[in-house]
N, C-alpha and C. Protein backbone atom coordinates (compact mmCIF):
# COMPACT_ATOMS: atom_id res chain seq x y z
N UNK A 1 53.45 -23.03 -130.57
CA UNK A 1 53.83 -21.90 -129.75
C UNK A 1 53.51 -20.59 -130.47
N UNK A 2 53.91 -20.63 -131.45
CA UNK A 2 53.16 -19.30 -132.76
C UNK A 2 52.02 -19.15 -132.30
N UNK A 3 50.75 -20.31 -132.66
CA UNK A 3 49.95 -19.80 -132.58
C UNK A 3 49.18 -19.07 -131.63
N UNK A 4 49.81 -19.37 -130.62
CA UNK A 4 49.24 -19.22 -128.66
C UNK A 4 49.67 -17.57 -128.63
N UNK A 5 50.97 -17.33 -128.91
CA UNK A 5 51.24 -16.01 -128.58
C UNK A 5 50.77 -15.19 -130.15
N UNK A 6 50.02 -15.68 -131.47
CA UNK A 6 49.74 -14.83 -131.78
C UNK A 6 48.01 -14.10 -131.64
N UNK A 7 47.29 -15.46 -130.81
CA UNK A 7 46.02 -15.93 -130.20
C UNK A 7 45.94 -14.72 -128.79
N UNK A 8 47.20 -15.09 -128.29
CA UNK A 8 47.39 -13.70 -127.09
C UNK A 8 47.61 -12.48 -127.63
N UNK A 9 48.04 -11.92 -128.45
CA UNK A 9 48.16 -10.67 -129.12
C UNK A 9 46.66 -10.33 -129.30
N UNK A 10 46.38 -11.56 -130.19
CA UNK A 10 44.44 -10.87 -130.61
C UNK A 10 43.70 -10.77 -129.25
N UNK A 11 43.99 -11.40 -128.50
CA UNK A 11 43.10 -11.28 -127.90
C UNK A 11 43.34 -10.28 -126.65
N UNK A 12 44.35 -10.09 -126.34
CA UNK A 12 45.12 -8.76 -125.65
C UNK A 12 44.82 -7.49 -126.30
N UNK A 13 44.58 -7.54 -127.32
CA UNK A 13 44.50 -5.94 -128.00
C UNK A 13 43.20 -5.44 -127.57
N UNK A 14 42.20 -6.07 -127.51
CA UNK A 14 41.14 -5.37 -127.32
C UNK A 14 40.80 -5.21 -125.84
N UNK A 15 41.42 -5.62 -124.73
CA UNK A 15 41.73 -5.23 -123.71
C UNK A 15 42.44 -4.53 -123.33
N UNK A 16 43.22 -3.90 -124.35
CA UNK A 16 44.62 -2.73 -124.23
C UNK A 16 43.35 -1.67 -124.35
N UNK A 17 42.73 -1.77 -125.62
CA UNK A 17 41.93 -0.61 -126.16
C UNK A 17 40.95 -0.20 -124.76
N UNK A 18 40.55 -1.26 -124.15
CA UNK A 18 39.41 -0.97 -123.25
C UNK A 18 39.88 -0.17 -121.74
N UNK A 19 41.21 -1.04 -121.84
CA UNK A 19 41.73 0.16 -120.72
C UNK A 19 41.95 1.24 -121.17
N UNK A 20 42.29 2.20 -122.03
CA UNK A 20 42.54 3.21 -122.67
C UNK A 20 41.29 3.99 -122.47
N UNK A 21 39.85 3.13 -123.31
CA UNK A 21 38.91 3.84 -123.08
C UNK A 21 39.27 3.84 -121.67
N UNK A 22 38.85 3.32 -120.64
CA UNK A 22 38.84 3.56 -119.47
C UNK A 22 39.04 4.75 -118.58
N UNK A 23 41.09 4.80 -118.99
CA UNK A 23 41.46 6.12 -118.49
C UNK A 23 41.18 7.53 -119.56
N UNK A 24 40.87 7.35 -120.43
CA UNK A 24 39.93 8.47 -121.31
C UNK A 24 38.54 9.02 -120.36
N UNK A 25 37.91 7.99 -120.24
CA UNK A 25 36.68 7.83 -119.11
C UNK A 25 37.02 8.87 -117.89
N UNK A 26 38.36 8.09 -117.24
CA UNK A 26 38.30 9.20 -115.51
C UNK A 26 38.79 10.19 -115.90
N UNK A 27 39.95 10.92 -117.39
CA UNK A 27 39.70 12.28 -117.54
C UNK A 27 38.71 12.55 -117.71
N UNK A 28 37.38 12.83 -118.55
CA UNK A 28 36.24 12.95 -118.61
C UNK A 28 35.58 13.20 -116.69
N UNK A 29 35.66 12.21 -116.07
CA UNK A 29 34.55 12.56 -114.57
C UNK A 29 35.73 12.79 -114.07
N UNK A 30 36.91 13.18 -114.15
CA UNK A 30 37.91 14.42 -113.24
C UNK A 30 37.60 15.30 -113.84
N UNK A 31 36.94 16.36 -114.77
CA UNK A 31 36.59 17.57 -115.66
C UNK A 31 35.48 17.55 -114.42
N UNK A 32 34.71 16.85 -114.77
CA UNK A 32 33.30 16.92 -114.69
C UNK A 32 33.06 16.99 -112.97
N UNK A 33 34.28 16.68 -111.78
CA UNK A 33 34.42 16.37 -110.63
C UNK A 33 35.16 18.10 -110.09
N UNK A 34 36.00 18.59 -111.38
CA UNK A 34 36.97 19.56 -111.21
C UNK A 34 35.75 21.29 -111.25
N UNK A 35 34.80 20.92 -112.49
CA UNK A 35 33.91 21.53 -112.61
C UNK A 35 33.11 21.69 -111.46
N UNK A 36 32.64 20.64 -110.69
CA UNK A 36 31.81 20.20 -109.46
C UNK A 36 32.32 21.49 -108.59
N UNK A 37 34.23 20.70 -108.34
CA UNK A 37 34.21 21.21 -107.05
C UNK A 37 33.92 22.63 -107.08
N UNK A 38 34.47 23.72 -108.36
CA UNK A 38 34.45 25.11 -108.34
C UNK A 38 33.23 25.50 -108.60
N UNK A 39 32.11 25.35 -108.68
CA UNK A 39 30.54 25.64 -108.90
C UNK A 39 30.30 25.17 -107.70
N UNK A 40 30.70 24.08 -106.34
CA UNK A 40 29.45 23.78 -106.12
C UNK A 40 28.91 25.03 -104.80
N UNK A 41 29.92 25.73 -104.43
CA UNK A 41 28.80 27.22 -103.95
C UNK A 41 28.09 28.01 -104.59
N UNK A 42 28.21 27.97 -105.97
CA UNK A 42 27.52 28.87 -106.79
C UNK A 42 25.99 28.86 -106.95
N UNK A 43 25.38 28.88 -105.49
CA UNK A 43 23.98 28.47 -105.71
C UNK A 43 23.04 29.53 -106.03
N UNK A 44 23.33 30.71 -106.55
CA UNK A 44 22.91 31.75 -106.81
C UNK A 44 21.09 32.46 -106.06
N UNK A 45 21.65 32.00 -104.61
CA UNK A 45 20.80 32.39 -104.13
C UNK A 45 19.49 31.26 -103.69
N UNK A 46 19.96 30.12 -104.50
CA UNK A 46 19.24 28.50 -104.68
C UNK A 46 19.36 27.98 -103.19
N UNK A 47 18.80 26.82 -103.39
CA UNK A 47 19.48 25.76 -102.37
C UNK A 47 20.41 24.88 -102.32
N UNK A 48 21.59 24.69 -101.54
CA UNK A 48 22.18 23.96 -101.33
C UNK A 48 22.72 23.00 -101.57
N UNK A 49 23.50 22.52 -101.46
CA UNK A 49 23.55 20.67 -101.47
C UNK A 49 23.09 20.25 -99.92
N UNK A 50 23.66 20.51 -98.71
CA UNK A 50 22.94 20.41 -97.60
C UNK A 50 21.45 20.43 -97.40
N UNK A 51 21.01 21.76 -98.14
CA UNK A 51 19.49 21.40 -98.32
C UNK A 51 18.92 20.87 -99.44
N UNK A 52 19.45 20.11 -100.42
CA UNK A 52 18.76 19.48 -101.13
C UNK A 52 19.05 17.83 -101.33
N UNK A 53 20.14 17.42 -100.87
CA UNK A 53 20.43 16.02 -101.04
C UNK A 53 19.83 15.38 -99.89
N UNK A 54 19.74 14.14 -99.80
CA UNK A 54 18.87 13.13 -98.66
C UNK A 54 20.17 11.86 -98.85
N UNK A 55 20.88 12.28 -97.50
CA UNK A 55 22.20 11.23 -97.48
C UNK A 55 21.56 9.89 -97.06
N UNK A 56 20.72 9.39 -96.36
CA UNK A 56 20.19 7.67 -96.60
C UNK A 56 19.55 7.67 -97.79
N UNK A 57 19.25 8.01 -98.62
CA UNK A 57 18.40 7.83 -99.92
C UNK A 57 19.76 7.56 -100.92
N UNK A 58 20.74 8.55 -100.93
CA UNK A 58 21.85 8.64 -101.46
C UNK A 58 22.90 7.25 -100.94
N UNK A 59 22.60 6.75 -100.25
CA UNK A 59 23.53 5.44 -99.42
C UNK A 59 22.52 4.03 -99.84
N UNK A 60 21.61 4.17 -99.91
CA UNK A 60 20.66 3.14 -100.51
C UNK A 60 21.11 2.97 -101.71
N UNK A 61 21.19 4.11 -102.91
CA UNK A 61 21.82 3.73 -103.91
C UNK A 61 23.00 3.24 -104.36
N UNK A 62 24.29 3.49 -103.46
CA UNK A 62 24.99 3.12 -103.16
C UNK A 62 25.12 2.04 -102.94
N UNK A 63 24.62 1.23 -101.70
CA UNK A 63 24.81 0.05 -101.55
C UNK A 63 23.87 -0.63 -102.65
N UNK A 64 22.92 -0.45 -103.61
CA UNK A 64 22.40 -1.49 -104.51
C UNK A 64 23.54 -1.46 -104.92
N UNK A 65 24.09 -0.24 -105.82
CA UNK A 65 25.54 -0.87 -107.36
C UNK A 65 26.89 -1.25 -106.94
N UNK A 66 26.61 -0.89 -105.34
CA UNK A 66 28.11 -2.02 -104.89
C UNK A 66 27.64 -3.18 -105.00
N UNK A 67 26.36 -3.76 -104.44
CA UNK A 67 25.77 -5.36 -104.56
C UNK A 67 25.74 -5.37 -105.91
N UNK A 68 25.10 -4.85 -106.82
CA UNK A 68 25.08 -4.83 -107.90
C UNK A 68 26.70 -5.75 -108.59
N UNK A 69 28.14 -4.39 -108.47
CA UNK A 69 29.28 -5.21 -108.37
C UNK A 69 30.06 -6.30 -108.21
N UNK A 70 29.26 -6.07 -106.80
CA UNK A 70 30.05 -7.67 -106.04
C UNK A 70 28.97 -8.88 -106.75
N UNK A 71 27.96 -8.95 -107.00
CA UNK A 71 27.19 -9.70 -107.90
C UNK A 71 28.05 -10.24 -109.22
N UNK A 72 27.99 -8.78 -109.74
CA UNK A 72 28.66 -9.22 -111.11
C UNK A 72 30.67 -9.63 -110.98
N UNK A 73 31.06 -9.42 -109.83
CA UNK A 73 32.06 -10.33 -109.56
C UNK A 73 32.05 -11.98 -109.50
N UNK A 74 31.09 -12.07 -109.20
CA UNK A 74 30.62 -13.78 -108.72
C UNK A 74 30.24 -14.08 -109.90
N UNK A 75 29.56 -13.45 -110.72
CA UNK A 75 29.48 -14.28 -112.33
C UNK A 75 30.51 -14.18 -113.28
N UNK A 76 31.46 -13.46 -113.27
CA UNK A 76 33.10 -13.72 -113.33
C UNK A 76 33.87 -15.21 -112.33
N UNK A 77 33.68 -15.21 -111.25
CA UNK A 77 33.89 -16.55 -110.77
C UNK A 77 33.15 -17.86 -111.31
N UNK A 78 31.96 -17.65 -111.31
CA UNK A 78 31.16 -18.71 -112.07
C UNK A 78 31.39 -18.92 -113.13
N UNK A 79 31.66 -18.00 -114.38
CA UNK A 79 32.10 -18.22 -115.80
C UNK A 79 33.02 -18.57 -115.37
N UNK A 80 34.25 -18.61 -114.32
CA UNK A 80 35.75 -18.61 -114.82
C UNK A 80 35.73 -20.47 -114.26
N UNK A 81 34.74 -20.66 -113.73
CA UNK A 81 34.30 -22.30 -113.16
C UNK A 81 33.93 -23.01 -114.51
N UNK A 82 33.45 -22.33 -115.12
CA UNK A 82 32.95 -22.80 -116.49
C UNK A 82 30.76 -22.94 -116.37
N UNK A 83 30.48 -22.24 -115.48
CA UNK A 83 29.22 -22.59 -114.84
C UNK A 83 28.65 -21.67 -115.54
N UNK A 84 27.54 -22.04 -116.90
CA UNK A 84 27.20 -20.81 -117.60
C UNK A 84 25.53 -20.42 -116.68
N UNK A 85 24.77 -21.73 -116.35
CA UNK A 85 24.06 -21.05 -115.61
C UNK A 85 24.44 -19.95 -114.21
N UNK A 86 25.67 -20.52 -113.42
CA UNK A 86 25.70 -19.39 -112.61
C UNK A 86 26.35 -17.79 -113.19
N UNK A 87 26.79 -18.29 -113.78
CA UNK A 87 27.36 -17.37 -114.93
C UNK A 87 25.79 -15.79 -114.99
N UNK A 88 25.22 -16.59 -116.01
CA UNK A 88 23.50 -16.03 -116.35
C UNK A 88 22.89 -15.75 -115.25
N UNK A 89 22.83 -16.14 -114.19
CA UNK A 89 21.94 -15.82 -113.22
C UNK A 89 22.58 -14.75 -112.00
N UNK A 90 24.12 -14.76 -112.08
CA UNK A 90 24.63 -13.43 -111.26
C UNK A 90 24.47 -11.88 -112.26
N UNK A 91 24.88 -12.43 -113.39
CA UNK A 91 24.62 -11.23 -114.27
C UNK A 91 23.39 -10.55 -114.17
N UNK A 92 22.49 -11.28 -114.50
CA UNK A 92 20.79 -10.94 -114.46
C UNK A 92 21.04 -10.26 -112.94
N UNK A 93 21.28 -10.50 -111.92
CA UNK A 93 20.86 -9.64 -110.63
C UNK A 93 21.48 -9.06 -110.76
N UNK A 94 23.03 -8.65 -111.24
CA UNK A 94 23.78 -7.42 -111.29
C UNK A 94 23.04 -6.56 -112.52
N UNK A 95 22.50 -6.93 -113.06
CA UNK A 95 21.51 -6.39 -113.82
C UNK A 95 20.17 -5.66 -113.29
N UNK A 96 19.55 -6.39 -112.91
CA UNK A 96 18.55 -5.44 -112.24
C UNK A 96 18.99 -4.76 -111.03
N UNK A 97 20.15 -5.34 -110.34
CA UNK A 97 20.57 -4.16 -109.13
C UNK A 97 20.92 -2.60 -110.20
N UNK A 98 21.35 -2.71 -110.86
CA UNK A 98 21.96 -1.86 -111.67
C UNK A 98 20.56 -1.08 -112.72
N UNK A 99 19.85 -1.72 -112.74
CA UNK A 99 18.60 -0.90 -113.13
C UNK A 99 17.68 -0.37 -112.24
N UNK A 100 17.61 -1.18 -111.15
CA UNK A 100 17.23 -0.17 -109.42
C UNK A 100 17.81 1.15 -109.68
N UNK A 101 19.15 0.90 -109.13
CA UNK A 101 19.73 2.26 -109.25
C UNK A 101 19.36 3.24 -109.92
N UNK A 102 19.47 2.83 -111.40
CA UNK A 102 19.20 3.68 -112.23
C UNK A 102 17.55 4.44 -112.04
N UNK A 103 16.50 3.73 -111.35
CA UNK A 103 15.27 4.04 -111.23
C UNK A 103 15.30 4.80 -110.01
N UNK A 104 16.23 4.96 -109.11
CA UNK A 104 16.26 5.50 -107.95
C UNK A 104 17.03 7.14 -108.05
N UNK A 105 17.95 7.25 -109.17
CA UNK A 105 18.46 8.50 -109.81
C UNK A 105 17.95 9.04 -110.19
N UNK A 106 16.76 8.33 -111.16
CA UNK A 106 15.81 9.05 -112.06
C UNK A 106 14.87 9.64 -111.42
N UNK A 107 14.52 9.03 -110.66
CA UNK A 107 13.74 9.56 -108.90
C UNK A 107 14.16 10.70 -108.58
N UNK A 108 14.92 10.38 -108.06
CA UNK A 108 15.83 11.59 -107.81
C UNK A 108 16.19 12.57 -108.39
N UNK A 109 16.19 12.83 -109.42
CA UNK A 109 16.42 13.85 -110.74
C UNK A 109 15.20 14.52 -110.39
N UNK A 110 14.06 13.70 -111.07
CA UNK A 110 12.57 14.58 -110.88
C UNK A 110 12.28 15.13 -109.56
N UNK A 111 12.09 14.76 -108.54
CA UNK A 111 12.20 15.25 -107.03
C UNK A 111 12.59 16.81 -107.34
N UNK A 112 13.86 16.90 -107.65
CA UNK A 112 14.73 18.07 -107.78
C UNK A 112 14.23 19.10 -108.48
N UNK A 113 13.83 18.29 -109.96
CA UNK A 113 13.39 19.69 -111.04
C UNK A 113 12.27 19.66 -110.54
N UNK A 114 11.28 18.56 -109.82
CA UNK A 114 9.69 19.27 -109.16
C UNK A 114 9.53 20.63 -108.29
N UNK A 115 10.90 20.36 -107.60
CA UNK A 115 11.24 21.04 -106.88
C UNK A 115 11.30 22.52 -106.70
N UNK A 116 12.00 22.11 -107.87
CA UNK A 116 12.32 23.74 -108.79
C UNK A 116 13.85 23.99 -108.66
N UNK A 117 14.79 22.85 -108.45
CA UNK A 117 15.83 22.89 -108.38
C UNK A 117 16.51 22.06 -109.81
N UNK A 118 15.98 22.55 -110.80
CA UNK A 118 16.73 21.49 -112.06
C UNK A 118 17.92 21.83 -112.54
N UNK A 119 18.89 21.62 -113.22
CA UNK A 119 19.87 22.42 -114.02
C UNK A 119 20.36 23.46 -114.10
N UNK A 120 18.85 24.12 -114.54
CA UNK A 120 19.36 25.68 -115.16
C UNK A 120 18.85 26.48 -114.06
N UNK A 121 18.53 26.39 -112.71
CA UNK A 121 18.22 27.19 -111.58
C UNK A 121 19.77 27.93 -110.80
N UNK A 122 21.09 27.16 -111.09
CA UNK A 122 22.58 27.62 -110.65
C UNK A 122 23.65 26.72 -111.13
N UNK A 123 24.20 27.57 -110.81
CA UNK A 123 25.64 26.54 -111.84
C UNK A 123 26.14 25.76 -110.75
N UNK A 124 25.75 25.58 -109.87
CA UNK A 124 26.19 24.22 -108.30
C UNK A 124 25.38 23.24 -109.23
N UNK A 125 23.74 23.29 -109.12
CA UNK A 125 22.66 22.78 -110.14
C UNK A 125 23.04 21.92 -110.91
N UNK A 126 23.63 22.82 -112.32
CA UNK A 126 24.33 22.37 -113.38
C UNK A 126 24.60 21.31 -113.31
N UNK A 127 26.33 21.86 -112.48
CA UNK A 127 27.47 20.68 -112.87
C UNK A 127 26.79 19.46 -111.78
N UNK A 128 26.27 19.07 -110.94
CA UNK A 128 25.72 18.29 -110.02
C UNK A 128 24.97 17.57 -111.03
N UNK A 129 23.82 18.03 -111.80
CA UNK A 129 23.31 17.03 -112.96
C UNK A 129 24.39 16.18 -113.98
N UNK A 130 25.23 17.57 -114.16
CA UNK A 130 25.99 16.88 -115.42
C UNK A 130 26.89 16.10 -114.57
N UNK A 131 27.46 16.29 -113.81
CA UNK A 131 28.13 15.02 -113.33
C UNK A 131 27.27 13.39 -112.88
N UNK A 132 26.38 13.76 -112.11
CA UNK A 132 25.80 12.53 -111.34
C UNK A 132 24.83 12.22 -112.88
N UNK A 133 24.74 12.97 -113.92
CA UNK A 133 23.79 12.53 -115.11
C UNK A 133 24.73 11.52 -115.70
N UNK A 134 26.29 12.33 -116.26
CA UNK A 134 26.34 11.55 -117.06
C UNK A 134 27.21 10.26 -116.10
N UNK A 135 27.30 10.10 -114.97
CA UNK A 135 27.39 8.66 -114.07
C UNK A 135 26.41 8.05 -114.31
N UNK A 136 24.79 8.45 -114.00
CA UNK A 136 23.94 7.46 -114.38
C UNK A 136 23.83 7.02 -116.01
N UNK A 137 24.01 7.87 -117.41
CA UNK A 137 24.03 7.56 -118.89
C UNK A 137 25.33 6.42 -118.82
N UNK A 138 26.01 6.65 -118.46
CA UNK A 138 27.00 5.19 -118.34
C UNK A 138 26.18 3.76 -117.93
N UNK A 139 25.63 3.84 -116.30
CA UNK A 139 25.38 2.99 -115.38
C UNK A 139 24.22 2.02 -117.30
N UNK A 140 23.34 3.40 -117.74
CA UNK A 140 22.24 2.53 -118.57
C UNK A 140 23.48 2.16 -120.04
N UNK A 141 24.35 2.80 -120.34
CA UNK A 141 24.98 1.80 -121.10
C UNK A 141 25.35 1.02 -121.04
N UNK A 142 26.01 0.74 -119.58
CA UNK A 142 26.74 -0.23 -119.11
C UNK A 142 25.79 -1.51 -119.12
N UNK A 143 24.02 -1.42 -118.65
CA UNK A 143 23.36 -2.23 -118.64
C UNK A 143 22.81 -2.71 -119.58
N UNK A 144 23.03 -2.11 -120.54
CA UNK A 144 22.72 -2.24 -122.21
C UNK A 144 23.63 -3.24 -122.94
N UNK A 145 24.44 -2.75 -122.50
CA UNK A 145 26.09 -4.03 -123.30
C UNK A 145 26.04 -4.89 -122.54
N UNK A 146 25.27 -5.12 -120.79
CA UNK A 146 25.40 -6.25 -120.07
C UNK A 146 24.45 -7.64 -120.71
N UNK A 147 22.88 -6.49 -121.26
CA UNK A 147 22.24 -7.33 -121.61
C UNK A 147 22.82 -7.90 -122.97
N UNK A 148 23.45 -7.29 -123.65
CA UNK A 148 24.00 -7.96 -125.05
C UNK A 148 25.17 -9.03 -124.60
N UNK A 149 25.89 -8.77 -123.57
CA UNK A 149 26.35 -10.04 -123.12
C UNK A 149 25.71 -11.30 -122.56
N UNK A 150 24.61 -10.91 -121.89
CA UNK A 150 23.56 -12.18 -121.63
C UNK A 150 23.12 -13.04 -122.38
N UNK A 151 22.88 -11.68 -123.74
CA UNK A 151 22.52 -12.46 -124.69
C UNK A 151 23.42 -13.90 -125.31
N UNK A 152 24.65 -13.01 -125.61
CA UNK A 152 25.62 -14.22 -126.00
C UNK A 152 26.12 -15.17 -125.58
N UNK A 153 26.12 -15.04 -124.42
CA UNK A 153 26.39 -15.87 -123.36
C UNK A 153 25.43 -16.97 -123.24
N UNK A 154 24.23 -16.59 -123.31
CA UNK A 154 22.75 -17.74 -123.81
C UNK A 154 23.16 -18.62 -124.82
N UNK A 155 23.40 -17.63 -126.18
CA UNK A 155 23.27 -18.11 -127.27
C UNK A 155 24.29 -18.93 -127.21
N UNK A 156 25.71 -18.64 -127.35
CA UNK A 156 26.66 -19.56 -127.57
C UNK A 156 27.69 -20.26 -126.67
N UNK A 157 26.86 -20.04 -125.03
CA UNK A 157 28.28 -20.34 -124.24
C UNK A 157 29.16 -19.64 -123.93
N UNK A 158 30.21 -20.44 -122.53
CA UNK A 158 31.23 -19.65 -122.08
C UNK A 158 32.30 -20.44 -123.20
N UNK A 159 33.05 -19.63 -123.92
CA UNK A 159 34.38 -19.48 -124.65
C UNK A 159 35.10 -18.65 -124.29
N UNK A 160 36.20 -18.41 -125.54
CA UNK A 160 37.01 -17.26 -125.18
C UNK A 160 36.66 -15.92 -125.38
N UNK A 161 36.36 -15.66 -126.37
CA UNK A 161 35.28 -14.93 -126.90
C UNK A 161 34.19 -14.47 -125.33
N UNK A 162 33.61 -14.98 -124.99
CA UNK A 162 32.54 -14.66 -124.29
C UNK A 162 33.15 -14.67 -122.82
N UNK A 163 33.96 -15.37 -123.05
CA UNK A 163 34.75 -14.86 -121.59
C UNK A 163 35.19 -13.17 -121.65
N UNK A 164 35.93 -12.78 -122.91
CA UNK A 164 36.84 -11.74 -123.00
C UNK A 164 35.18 -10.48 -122.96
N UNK A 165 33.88 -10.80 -123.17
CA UNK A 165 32.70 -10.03 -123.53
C UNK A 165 32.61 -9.32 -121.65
N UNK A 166 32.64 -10.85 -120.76
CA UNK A 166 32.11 -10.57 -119.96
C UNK A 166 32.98 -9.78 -118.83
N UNK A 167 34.47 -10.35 -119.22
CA UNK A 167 35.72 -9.34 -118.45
C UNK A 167 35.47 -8.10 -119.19
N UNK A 168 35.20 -7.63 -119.82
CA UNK A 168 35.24 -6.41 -120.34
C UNK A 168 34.34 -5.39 -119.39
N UNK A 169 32.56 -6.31 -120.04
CA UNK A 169 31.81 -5.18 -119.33
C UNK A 169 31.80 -5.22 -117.60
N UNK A 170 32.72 -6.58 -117.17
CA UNK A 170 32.81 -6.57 -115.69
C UNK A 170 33.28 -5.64 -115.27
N UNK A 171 34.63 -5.27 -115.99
CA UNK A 171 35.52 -4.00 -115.59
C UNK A 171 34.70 -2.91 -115.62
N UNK A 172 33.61 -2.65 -116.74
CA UNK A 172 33.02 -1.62 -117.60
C UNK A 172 32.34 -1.24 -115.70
N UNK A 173 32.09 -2.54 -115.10
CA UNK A 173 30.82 -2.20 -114.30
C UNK A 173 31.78 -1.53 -112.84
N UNK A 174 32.58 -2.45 -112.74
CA UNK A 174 33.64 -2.01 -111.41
C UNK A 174 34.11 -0.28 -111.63
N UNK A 175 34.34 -0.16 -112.58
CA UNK A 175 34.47 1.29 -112.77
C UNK A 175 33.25 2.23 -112.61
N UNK A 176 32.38 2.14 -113.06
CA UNK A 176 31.46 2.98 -112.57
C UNK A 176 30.98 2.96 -111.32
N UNK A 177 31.06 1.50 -110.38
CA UNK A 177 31.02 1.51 -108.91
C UNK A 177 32.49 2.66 -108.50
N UNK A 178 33.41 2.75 -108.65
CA UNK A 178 34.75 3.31 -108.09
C UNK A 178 34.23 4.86 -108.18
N UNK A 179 33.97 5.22 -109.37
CA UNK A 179 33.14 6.74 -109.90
C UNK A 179 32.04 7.33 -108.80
N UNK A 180 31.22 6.20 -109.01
CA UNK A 180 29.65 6.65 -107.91
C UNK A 180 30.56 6.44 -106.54
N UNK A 181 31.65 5.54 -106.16
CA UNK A 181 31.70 5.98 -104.43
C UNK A 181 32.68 7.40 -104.58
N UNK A 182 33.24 7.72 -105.35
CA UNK A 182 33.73 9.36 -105.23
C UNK A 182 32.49 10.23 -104.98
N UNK A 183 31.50 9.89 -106.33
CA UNK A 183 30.45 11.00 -105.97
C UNK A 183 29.67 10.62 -104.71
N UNK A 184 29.47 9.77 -104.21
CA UNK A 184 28.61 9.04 -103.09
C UNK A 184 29.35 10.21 -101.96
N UNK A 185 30.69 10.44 -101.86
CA UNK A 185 31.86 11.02 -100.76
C UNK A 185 31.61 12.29 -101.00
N UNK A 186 32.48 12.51 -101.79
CA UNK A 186 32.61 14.04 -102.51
C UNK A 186 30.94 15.33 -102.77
N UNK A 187 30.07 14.50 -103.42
CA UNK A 187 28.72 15.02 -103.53
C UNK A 187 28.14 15.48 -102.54
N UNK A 188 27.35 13.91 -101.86
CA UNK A 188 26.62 13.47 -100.54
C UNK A 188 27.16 13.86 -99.89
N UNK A 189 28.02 13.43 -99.34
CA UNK A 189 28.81 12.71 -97.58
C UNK A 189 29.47 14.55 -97.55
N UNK A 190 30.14 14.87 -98.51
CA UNK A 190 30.52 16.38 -98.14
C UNK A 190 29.91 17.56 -97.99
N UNK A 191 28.50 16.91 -99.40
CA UNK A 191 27.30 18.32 -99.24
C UNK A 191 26.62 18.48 -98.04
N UNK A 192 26.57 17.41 -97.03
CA UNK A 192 25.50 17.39 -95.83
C UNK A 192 26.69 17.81 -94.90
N UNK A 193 27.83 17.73 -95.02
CA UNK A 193 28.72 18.26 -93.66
C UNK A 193 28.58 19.80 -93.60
């Protein structure tokens, strides 16, 4: 009995820590959301969010990193079956859904500064990069630690250990879906009304 609850301590702690990061995380994109809202008329004569966002282009991305999500939910079911191939093979598509995305932002970024709408053209500009930027610098970390979980997950199997790898960055991933449908609402869906 010792050893079980001192096996749950270790292995609880670093899931304490990760929620912590977590809510560290949504102060961070409530700044960065709080910043949004008070800049985003400040178009100094610029364009818009009405005239510059494309709400089906913006909903396409959307629905990849929710599939993306619900993907990497099902390889949480599959590991929790003990199924390391289904395990590996939902990850991998929540993986490349999640690198779509990311190729469809980056798209989107350039569009903008081609445009002549980059950053430093208004402070609406700005905070609109720095917010939806640093959502996407997550989305590629997030896919970065996914692939280092693939990796391990190859190498040594579902354990505890590799269970606790893949609940982690699962959460890592559900959270940044919860983030992008604020900005998906708040950004998009409000800049075109």
């Amino acid at each position: 009995m010792m050893t079980t609850n001192a096996a749950h301590r270790t292995d609880s702690a670093p899931v304490f820590g990760f929620w912590l990061y977590l809510m560290s995380d949504c102060l961070l994109f409530a700044a960065l959301f709080a910043t949004y809202a008070v800049l985003r008329t400040n178009t100094f004569g610029g364009p818009d969010a009405d005239a510059l966002f494309n709400l089906p282009y913006a909903l396409v991305e959307t629905l990849i990193l929710l599939t993306s999500s619900f993907v990497a939910g099902l390889g949480m079911v599959a590991a929790s079956r003990g199924s390391k191939t289904g395990t590996l093979s939902a990850f991998i598509i929540a993986l490349l859904l999640g690198l779509a995305f990311l190729g469809l932002e980056v798209h989107e970024f350039a569009g903008l500064i081609a445009a002549g709408a980059g950053p430093s053209r208004s402070a609406f500009l700005s905070s609109y990069f720095a917010l939806v930027g640093t959502h996407g610098l997550h989305v590629a970390l997030g896919s970065f630690w996914m692939i280092l979980a693939l990796v391990h997950t190859a190498k040594s199997g579902l354990h505890q250990d590799t269970m606790r790898r893949l609940t982690l960055v699962s959460m890592f991933w559900h959270f940044l879906d919860i983030i992008w449908i604020f900005i998906f609402t708040f950004v998009y869906i409000f800049g075109s009304i």
